[in-house]
N, C-alpha and C. Protein backbone atom coordinates (compact mmCIF):
# COMPACT_ATOMS: atom_id res chain seq x y z
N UNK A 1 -8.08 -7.57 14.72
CA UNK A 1 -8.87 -7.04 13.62
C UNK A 1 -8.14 -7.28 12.31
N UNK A 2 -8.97 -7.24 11.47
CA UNK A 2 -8.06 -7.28 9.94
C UNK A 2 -7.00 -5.74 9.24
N UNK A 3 -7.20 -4.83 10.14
CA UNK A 3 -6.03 -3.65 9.88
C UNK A 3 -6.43 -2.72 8.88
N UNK A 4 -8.25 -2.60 9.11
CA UNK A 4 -8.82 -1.67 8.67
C UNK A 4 -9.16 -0.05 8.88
N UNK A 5 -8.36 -0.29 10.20
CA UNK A 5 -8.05 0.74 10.94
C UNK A 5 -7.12 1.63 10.26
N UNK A 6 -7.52 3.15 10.17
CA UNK A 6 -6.72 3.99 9.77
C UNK A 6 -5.97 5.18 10.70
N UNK A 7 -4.93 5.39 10.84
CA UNK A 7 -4.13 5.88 11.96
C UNK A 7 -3.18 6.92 10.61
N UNK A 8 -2.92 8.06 11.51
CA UNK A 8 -1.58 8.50 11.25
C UNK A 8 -0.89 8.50 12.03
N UNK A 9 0.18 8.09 11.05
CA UNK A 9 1.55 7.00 11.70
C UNK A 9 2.57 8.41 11.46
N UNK A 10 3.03 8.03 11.95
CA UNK A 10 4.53 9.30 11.48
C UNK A 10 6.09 8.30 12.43
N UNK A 11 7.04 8.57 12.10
CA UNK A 11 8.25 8.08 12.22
C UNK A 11 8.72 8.63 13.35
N UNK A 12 9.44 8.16 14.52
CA UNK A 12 9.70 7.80 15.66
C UNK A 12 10.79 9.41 15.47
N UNK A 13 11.86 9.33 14.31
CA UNK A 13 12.71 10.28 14.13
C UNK A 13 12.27 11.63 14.30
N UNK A 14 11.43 11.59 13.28
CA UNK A 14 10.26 12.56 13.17
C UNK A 14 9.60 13.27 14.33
N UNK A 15 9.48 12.70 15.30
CA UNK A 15 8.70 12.95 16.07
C UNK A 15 9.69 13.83 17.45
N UNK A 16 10.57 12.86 17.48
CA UNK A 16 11.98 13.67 18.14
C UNK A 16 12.24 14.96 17.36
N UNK A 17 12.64 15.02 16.47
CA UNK A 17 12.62 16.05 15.73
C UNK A 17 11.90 17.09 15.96
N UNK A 18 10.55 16.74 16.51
CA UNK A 18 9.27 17.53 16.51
C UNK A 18 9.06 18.32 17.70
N UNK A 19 10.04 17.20 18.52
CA UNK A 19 9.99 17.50 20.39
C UNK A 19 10.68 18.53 20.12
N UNK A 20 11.79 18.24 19.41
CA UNK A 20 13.00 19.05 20.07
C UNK A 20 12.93 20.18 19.68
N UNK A 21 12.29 20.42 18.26
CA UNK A 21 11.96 21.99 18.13
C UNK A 21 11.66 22.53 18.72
N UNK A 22 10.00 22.15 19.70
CA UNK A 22 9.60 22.90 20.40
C UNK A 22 10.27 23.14 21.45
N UNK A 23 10.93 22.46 22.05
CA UNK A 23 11.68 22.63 23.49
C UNK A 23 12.69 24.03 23.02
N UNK A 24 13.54 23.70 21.98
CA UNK A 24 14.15 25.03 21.70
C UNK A 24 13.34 26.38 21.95
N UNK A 25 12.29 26.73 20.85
CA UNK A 25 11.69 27.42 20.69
C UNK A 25 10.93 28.02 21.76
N UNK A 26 10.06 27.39 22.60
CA UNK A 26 9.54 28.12 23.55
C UNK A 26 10.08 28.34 25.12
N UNK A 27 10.69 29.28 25.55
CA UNK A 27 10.87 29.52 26.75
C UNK A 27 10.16 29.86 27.87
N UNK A 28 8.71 30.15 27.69
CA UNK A 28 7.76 29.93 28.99
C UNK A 28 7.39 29.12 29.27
N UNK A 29 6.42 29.15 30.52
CA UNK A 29 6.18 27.79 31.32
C UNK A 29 5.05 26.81 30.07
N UNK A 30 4.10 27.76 29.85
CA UNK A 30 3.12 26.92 29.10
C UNK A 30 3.61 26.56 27.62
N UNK A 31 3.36 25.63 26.80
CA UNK A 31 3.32 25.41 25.75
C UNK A 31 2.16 25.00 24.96
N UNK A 32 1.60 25.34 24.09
CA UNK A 32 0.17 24.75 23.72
C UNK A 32 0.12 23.43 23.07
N UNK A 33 -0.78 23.04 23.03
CA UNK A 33 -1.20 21.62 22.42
C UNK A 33 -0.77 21.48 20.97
N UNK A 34 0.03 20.85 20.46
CA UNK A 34 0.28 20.59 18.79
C UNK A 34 0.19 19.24 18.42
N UNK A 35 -0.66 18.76 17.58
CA UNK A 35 -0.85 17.63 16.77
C UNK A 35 0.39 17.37 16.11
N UNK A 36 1.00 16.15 16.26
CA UNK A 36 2.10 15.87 15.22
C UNK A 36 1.85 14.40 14.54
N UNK A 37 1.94 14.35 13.84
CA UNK A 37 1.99 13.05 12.75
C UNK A 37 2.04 13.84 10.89
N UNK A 38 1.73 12.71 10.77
CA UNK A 38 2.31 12.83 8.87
C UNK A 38 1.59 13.99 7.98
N UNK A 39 0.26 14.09 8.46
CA UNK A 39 -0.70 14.67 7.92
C UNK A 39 -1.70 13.60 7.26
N UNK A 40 -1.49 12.66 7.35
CA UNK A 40 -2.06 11.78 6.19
C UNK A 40 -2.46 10.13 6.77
N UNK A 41 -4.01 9.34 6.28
CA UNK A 41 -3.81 8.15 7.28
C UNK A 41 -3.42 7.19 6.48
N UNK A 42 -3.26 5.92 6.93
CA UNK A 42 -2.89 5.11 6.26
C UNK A 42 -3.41 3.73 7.31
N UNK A 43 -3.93 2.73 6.39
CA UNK A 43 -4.39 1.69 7.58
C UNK A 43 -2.98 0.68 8.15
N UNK A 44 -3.61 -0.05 8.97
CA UNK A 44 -2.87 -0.67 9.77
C UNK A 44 -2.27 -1.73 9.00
N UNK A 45 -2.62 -2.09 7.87
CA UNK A 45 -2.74 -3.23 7.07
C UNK A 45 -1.89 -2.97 6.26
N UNK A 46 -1.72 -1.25 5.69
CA UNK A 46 -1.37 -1.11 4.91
C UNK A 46 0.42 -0.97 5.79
N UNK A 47 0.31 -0.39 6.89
CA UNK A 47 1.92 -0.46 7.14
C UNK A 47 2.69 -2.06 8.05
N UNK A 48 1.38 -2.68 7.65
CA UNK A 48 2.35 -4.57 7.93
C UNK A 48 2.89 -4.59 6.50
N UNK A 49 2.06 -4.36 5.53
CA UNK A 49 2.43 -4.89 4.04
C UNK A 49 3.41 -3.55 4.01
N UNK A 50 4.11 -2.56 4.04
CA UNK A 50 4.88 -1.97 4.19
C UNK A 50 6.39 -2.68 4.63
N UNK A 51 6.25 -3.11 5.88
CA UNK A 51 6.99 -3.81 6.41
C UNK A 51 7.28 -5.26 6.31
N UNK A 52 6.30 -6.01 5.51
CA UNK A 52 6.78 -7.06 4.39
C UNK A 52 7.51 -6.30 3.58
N UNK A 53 7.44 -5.37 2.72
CA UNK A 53 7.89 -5.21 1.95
C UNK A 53 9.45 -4.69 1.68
N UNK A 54 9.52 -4.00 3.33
CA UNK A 54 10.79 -3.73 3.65
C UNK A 54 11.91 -4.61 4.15
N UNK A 55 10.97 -5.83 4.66
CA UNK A 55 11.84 -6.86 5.24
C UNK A 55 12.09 -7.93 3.66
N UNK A 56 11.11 -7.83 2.83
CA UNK A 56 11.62 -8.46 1.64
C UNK A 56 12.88 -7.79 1.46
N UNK A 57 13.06 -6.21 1.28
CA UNK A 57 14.12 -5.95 0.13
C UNK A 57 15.40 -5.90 1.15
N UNK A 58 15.01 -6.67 2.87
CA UNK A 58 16.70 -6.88 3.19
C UNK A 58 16.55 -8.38 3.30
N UNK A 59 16.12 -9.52 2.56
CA UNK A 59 16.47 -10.55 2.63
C UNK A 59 15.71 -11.48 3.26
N UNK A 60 14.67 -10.69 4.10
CA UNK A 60 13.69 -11.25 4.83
C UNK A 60 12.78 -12.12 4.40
N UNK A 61 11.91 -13.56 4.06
CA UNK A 61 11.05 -14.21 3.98
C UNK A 61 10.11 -13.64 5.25
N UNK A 62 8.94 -13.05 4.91
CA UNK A 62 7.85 -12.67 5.63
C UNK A 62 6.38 -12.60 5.44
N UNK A 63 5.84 -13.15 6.00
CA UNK A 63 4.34 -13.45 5.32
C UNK A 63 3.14 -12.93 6.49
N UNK A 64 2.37 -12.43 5.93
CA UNK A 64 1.49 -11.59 6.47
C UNK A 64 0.36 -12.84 6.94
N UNK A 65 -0.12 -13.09 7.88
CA UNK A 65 -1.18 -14.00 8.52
C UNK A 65 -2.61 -12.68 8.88
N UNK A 66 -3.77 -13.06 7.89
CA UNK A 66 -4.74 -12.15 7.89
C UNK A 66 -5.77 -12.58 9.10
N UNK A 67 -6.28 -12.30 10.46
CA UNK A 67 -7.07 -13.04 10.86
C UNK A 67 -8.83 -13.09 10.51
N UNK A 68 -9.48 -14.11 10.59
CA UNK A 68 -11.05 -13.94 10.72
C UNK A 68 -11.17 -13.12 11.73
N UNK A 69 -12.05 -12.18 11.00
CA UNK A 69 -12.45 -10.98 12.30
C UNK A 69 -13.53 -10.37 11.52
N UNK A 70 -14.37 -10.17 12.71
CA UNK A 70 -15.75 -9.21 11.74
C UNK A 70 -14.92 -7.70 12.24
N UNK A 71 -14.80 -6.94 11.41
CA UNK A 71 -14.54 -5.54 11.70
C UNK A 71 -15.90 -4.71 12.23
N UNK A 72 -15.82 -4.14 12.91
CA UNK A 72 -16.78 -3.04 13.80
C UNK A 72 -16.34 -1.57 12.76
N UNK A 73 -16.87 -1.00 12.86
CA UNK A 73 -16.96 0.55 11.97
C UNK A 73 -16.01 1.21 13.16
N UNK A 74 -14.90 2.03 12.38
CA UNK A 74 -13.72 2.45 13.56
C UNK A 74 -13.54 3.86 12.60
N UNK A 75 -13.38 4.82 13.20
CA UNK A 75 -13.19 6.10 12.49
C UNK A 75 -11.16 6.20 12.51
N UNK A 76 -10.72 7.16 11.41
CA UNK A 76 -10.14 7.24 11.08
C UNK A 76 -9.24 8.36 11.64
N UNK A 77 -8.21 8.48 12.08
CA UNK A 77 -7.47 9.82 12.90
C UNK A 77 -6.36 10.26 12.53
N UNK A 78 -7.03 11.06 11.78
CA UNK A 78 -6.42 12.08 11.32
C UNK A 78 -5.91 13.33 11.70
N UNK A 79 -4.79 13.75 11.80
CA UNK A 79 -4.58 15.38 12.90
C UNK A 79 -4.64 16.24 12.01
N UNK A 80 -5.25 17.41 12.59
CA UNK A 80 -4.11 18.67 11.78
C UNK A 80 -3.29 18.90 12.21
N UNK A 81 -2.15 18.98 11.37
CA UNK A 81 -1.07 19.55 11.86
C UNK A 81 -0.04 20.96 11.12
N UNK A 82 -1.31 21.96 10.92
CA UNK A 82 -1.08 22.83 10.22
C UNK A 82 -0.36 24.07 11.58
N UNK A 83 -0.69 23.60 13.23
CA UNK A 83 -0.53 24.90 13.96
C UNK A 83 1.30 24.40 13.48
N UNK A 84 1.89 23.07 14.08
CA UNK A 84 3.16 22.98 14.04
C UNK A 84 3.87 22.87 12.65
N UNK A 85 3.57 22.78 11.75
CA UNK A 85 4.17 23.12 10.74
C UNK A 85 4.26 24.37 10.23
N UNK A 86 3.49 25.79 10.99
CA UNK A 86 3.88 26.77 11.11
C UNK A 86 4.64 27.25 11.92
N UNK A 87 5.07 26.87 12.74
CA UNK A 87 5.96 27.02 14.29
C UNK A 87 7.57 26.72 13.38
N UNK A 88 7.60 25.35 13.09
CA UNK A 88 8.75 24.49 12.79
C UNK A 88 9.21 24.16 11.62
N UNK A 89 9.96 23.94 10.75
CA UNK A 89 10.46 23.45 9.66
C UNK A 89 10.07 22.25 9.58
N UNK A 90 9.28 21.79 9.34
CA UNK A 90 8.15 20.25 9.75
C UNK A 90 8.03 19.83 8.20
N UNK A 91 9.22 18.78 7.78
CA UNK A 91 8.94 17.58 6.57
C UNK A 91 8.60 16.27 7.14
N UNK A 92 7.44 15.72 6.42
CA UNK A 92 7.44 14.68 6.90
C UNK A 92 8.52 13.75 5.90
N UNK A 93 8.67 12.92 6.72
CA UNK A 93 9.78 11.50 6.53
C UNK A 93 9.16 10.48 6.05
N UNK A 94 9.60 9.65 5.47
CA UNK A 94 9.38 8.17 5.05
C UNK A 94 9.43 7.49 6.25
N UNK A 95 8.24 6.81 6.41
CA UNK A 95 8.45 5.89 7.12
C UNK A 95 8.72 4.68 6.55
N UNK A 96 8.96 4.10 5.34
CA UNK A 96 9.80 3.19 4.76
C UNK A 96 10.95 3.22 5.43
N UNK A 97 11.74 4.23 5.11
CA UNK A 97 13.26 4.43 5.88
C UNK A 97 13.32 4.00 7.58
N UNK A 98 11.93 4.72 8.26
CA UNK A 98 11.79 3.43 9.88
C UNK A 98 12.22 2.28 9.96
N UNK A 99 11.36 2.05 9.04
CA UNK A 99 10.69 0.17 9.34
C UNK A 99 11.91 -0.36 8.70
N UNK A 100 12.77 0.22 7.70
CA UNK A 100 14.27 -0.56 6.83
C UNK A 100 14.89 -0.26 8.74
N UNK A 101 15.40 0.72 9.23
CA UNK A 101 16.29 1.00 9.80
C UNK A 101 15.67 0.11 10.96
N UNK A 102 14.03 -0.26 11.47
CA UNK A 102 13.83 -0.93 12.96
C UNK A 102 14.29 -2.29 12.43
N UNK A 103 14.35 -2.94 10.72
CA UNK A 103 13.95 -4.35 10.86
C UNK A 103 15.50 -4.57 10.57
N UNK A 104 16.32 -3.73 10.35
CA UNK A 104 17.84 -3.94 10.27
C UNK A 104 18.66 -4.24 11.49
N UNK A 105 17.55 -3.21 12.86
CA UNK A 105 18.16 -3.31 13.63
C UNK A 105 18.15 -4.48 14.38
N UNK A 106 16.54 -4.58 14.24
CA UNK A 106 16.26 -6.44 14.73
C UNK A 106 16.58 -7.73 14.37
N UNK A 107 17.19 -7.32 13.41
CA UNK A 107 18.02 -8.23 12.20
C UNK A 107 19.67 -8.59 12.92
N UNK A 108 19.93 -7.47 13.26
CA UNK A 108 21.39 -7.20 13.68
C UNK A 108 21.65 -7.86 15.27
N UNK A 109 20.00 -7.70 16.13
CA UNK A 109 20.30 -6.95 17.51
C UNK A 109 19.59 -8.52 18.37
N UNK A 110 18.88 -9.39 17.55
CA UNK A 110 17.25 -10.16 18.21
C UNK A 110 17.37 -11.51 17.74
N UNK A 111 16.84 -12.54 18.75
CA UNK A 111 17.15 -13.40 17.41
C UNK A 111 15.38 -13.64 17.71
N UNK A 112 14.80 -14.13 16.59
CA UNK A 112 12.99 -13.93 15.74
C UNK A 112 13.14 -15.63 15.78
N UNK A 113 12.17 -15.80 16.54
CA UNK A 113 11.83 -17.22 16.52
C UNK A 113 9.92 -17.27 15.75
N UNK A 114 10.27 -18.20 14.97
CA UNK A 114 9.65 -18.32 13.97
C UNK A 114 9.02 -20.12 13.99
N UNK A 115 7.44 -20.11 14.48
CA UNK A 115 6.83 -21.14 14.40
C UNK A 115 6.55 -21.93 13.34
């Protein structure tokens, strides 16, 4: 698809973060259902060009390839996440700071073969 799709994304850190509260916090068997992500969507498109943009500012040449695609009507998912941000000390994070720290690591860790 062309990355018209809107998702909330939230950061991998974040989300550990999110586990681990609750695991502290509740000591019975059940735990209830909590939505976690950013609060906020953002399309799919918009976090490739994110990640151009992060791989520009470490040195990276990266270019976004858009495909022909008819887009279909796709709804947008959004959580609340008002029960766990009452439970937890819940900031959301940059996910700029992700995508620097995943493309540093793939930088460091991969070697990217490039057609």
């Amino acid at each position: 698809t062309s990355g018209v799709q809107r998702r909330d994304f939230i950061a991998m850190t974040q989300l550990v973060k999110c586990i681990s509260s609750l695991l502290e916090i509740k000591s019975h068997d059940t735990i209830p259902l909590y939505n976690v992500g950013s609060g906020s969507v953002i399309s799919v498109r918009e976090v490739a060009q994110k990640l151009v943009e992060c791989a520009n500012k470490q040195g990276m040449s990266v270019v976004l390839e858009y495909p022909d695609s008819h887009d279909v009507h796709v709804s947008d998912y959004n959580y609340n996440i008002e029960r766990i941000k009452s439970l937890i000390n819940f900031k959301d994070e940059s996910l700029d700071e992700e995508l620097l720290a995943l493309l540093d690591y793939c930088h460091k860790n991969m070697t990217i073969l490039v057609s």
